[in-house]
Protein backbone atom coordinates (compact mmCIF):
# COMPACT_ATOMS: atom_id res chain seq x y z
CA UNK A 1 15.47 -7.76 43.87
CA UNK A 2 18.34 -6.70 41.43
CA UNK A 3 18.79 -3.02 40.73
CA UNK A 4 21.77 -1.10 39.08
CA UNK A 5 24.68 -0.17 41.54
CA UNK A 6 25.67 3.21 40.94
CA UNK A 7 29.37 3.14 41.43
CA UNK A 8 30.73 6.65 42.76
CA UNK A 9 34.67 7.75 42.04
CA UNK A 10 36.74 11.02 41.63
CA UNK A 11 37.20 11.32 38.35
CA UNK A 12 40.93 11.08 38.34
CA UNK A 13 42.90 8.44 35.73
CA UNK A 14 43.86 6.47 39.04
CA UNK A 15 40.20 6.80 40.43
CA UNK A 16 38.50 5.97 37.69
CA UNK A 17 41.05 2.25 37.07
CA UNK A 18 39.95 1.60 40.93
CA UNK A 19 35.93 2.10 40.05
CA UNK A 20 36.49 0.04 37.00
CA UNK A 21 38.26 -2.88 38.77
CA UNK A 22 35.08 -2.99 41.40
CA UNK A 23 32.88 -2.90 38.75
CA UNK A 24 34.35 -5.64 36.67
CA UNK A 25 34.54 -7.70 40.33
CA UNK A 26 30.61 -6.72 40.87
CA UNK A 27 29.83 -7.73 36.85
CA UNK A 28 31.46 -11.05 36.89
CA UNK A 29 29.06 -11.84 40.06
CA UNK A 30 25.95 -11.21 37.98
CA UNK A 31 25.41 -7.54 39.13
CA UNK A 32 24.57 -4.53 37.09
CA UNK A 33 26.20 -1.61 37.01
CA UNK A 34 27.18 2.05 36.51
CA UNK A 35 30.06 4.67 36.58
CA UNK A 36 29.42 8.00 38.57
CA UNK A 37 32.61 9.79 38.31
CA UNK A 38 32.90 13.15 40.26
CA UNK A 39 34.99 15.99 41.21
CA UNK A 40 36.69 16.07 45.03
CA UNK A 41 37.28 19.32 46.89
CA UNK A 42 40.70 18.00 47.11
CA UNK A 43 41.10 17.47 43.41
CA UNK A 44 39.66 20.95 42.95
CA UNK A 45 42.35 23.09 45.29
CA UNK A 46 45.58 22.21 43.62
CA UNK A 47 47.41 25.46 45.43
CA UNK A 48 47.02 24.46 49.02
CA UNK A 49 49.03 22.45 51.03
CA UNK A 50 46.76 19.01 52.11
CA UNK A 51 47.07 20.23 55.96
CA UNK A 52 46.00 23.63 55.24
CA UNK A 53 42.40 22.24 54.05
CA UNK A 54 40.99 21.07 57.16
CA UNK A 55 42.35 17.39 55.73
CA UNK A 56 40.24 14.85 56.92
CA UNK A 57 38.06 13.18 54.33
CA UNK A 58 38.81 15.94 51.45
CA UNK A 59 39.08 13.25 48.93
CA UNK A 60 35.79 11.45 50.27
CA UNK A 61 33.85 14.23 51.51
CA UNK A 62 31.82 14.89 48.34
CA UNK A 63 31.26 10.85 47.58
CA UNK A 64 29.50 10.44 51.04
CA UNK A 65 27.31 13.42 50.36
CA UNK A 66 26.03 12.32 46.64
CA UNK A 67 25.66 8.26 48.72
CA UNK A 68 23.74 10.00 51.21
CA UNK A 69 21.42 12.10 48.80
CA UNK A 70 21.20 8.93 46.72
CA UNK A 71 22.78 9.88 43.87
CA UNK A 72 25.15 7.00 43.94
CA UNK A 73 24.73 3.23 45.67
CA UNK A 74 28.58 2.96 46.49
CA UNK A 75 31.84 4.39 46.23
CA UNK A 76 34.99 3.09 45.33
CA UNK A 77 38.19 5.06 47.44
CA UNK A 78 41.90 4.56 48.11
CA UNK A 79 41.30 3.57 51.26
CA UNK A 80 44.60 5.65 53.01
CA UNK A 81 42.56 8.46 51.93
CA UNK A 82 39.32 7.74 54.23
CA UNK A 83 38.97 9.14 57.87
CA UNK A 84 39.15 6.28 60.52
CA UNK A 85 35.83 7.09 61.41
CA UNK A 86 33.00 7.21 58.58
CA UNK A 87 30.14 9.17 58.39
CA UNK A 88 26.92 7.78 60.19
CA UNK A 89 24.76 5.80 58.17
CA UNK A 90 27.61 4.88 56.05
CA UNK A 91 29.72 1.38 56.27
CA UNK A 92 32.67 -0.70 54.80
CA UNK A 93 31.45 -2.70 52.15
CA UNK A 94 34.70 -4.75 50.84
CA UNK A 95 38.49 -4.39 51.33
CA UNK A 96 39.95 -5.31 48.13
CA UNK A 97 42.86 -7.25 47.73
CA UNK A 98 45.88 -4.68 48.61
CA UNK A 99 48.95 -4.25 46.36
CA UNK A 100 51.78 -2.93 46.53
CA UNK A 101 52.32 -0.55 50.04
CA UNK A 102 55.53 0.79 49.15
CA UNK A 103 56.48 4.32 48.38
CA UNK A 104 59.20 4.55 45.93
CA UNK A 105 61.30 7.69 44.62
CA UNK A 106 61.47 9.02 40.72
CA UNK A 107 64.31 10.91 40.41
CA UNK A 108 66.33 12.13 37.26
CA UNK A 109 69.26 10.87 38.87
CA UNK A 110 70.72 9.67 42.44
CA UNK A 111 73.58 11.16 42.76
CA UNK A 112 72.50 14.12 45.05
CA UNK A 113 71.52 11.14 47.57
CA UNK A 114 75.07 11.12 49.00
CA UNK A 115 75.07 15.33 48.88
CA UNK A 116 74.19 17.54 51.32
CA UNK A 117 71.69 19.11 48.84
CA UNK A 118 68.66 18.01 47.08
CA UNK A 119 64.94 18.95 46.73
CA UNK A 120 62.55 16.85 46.87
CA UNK A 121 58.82 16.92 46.24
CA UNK A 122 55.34 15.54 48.00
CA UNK A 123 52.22 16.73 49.08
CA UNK A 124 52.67 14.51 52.45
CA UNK A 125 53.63 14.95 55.76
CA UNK A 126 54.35 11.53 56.22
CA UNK A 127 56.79 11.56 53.16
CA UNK A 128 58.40 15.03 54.18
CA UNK A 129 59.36 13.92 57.99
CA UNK A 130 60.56 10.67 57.07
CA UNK A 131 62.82 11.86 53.74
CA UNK A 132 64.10 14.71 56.52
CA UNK A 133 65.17 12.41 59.20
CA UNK A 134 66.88 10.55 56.98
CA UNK A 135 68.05 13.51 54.57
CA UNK A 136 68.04 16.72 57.51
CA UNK A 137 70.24 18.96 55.03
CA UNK A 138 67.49 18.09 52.00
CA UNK A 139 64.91 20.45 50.50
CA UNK A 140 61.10 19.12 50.57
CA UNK A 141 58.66 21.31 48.87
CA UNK A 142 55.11 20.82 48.33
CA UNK A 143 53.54 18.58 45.50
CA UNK A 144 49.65 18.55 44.73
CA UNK A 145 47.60 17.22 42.35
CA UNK A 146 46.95 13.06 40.23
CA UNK A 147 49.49 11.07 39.73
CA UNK A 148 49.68 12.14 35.65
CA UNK A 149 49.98 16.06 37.17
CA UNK A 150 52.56 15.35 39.65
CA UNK A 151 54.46 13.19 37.16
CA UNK A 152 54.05 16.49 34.39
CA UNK A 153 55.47 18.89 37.57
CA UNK A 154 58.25 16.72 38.13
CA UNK A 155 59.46 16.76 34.77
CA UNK A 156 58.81 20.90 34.32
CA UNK A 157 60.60 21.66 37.44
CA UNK A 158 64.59 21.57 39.27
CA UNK A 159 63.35 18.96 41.22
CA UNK A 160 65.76 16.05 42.06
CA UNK A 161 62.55 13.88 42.74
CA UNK A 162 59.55 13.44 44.21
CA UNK A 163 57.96 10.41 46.11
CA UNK A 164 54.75 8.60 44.77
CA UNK A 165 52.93 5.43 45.98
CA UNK A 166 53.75 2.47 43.72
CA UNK A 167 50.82 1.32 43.46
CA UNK A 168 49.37 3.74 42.00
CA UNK A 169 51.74 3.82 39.65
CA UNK A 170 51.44 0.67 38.35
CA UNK A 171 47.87 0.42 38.11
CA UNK A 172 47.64 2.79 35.16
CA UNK A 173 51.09 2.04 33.96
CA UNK A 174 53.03 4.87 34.09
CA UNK A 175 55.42 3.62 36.28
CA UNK A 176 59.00 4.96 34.86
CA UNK A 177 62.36 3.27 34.68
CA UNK A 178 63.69 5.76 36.66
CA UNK A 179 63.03 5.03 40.23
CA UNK A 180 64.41 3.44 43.49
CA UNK A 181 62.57 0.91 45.81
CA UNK A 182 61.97 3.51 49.11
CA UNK A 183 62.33 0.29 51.34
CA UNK A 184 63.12 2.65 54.52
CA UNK A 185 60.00 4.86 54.55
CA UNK A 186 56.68 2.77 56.41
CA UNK A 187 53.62 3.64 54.56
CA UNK A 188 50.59 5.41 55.47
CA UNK A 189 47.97 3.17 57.34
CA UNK A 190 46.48 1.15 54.41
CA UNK A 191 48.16 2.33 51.62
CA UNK A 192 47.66 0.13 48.53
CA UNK A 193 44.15 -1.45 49.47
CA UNK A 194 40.73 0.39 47.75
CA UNK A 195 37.95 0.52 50.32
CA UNK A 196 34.67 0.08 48.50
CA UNK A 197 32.03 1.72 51.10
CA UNK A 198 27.88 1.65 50.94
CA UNK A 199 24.82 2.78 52.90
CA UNK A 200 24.06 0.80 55.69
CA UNK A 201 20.89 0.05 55.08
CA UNK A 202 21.62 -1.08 51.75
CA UNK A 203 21.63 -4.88 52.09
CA UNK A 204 21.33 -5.15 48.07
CA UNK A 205 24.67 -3.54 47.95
CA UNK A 206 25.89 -4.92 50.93
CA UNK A 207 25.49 -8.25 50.27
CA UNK A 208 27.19 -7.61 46.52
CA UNK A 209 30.33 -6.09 47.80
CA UNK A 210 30.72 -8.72 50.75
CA UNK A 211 32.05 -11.11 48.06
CA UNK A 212 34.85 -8.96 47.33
CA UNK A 213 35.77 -8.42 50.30
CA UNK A 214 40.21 -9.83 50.95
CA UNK A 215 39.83 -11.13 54.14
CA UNK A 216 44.08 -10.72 54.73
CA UNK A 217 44.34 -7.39 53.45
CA UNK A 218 41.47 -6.73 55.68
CA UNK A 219 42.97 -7.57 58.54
CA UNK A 220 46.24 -6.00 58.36
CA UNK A 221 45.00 -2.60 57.44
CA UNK A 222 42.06 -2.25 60.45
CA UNK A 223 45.18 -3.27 62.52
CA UNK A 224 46.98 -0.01 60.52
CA UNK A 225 44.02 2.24 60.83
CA UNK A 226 43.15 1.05 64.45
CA UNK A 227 46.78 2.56 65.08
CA UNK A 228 46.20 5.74 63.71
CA UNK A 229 43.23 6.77 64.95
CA UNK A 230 44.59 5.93 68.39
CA UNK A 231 47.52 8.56 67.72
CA UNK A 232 44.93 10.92 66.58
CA UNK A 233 46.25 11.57 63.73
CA UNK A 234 44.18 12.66 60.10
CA UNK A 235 45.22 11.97 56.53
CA UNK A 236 48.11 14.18 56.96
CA UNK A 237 49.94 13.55 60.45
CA UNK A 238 53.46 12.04 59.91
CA UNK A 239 52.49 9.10 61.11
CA UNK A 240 53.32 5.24 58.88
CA UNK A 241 52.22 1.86 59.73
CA UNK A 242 52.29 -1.49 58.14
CA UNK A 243 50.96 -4.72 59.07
CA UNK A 244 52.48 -8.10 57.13
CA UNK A 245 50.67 -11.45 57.76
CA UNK A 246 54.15 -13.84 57.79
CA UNK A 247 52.79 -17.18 57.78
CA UNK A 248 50.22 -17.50 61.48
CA UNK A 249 51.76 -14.36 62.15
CA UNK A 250 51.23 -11.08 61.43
CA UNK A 251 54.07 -8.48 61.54
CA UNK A 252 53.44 -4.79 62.49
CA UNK A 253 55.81 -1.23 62.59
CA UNK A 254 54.29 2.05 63.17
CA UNK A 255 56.09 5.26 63.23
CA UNK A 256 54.90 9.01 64.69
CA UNK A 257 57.68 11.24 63.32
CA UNK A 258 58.34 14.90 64.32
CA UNK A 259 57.59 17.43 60.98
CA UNK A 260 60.97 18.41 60.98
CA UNK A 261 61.60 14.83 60.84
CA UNK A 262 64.20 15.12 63.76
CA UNK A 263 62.19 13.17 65.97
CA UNK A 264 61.12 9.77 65.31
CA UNK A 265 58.86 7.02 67.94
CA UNK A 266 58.86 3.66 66.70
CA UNK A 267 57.31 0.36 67.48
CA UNK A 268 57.49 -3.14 66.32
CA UNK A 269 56.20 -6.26 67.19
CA UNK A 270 55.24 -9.46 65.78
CA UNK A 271 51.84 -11.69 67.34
CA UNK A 272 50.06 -14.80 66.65
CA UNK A 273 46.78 -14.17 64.26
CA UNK A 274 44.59 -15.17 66.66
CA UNK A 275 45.47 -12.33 69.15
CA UNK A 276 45.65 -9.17 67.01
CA UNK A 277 42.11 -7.94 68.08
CA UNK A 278 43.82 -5.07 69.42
CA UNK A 279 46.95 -5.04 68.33
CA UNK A 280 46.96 -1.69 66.46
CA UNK A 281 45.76 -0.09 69.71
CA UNK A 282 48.33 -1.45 71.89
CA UNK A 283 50.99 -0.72 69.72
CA UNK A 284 49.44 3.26 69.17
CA UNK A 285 49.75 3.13 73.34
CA UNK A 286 53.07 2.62 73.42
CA UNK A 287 54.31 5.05 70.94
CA UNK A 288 52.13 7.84 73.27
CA UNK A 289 53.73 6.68 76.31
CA UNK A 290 56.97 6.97 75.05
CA UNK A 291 57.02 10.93 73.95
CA UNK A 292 54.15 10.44 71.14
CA UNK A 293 51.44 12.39 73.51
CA UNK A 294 53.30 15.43 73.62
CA UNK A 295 54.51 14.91 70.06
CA UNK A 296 51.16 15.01 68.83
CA UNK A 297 49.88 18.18 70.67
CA UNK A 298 52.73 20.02 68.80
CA UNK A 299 51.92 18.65 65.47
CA UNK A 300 48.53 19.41 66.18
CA UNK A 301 49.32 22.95 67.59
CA UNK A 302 51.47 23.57 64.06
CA UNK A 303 48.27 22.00 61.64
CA UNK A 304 45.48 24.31 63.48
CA UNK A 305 47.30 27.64 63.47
């Protein structure tokens, strides 16, 4: 049987590079294909802060709906952006090799670092607590909108910054000079990998995207996920993880911060390869039993009112 995967995206700049790089992947392995770019009910709201939109799955929402109808074979996401658990009927297809996790910091110059004021922009949770604990006296203010809009809003506004994911960045190339290496700040749970997803009953598909799969970059960002969906948390909740593979080992820290950023539960820890099965879990476990519990009913109190 051969048949012409319909490859769903948002039809973003970023989006669409993503869909194009797992089409080129499925092409050079003899498979046909075609581009179904669409709009997201995220991409659509531009006004609203992410947590005020009922977050999880915004950005994937509307690609699971036109899989399910049939409208499209696959779709192609930034995999930080999917909800730890999918919709029924639909299943990971491929983790792609991940680039780069980092966040990093454009700015129009660094000097108001070492001040007690500064404003700074993002759309995330994540971003805000962490820049706060580290910055309390800073200004964070809301940020929506593609990497080419937030990058125009910057520029039109007093901003001193605003924090974007590199890789994103780089993968259309607009990546400017300006910018500092955010070293400090852990990721969100699999930021940097594209999650390529398909109907489970689609072994055509299945079997296609199973060749592209990164087994490493796999690994390391179930381990991320496993960690947030233990804490509970959706798209939003200030919550960063990152898992390394360091030779036989791999290398994990997870965060839960406070929105204010004032409040910050940590964990580290390093393991042998071959006992990670639930390392994400275990690790999620100890940040609730050490305050995280009762630091997630708040946050969760604060997102639902």
């Amino acid at each position: 049987m051969s048949k012409v995967i319909k490859i769903g995206t948002r039809d973003s700049e970023l989006a669409l590079w993503q869909a194009k790089t797992v089409q080129n992947a499925l092409e050079k392995t003899g498979h046909k294909t075609e581009l179904v770019p669409v709009k997201s009910t995220g991409d659509l709201n531009l006004d609203q802060p992410l947590y005020e939109m009922g977050i999880t799955g915004i950005f994937t929402k509307t690609l699971d709906v036109a899989m399910i109808k049939g409208e499209i074979d696959i779709a192609v996401h930034s995999m930080k952006d999917v909800p730890t658990a999918l919709p029924k009927g639909i299943v990971e297809g491929a983790v792609m090799k991940r680039a780069s996790s980092k966040d990093i910091l454009i700015h129009k110059g660094v000097e108001f670092l070492e001040s007690q004021e500064g404003t700074i922009a993002t759309g995330s949770l994540r971003r805000k607590s962490q820049w706060l604990h580290k910055y309390p006296k800073h200004k964070v203010v809301d940020l929506r909108g593609n990497v080419n809009t937030r990058m125009q809003k910057l520029n039109d506004n007093n901003w001193d910054g605003a924090i974007f994911a590199a890789a994103g960045l780089e993968r259309i190339e607009i990546k400017p000079e300006n910018f500092i290496d955010l070293n400090w700040m852990i990721p969100a749970p699999a930021q940097g990998a594209m999650l390529v997803v398909a109907m489970e009953k689609d072994n055509y598909c299945r079997e296609a995207l199973a060749i592209l799969n990164h087994e490493d970059s796999k690994l390391c960002v179930h381990i991320e996920r496993e960690f947030l969906k233990v804490l509970e948390g959706g798209c939003t909740a200030p919550i960063g993880a990152l898992a390394k593979r360091v030779n036989d080992h791999i290398h994990f820290h997870g965060a839960l911060f406070s929105l204010d950023g004032k409040q910050k539960i940590e964990v580290e820890r390093a393991l042998p390869i071959n006992q990670v099965q639930n390392m994400g879990r275990e690790c999620a476990l100890e940040v609730l039993e050490n305050g995280g519990k009762e630091l997630m009913a708040q946050i969760k109190s604060f997102l639902n009112n």
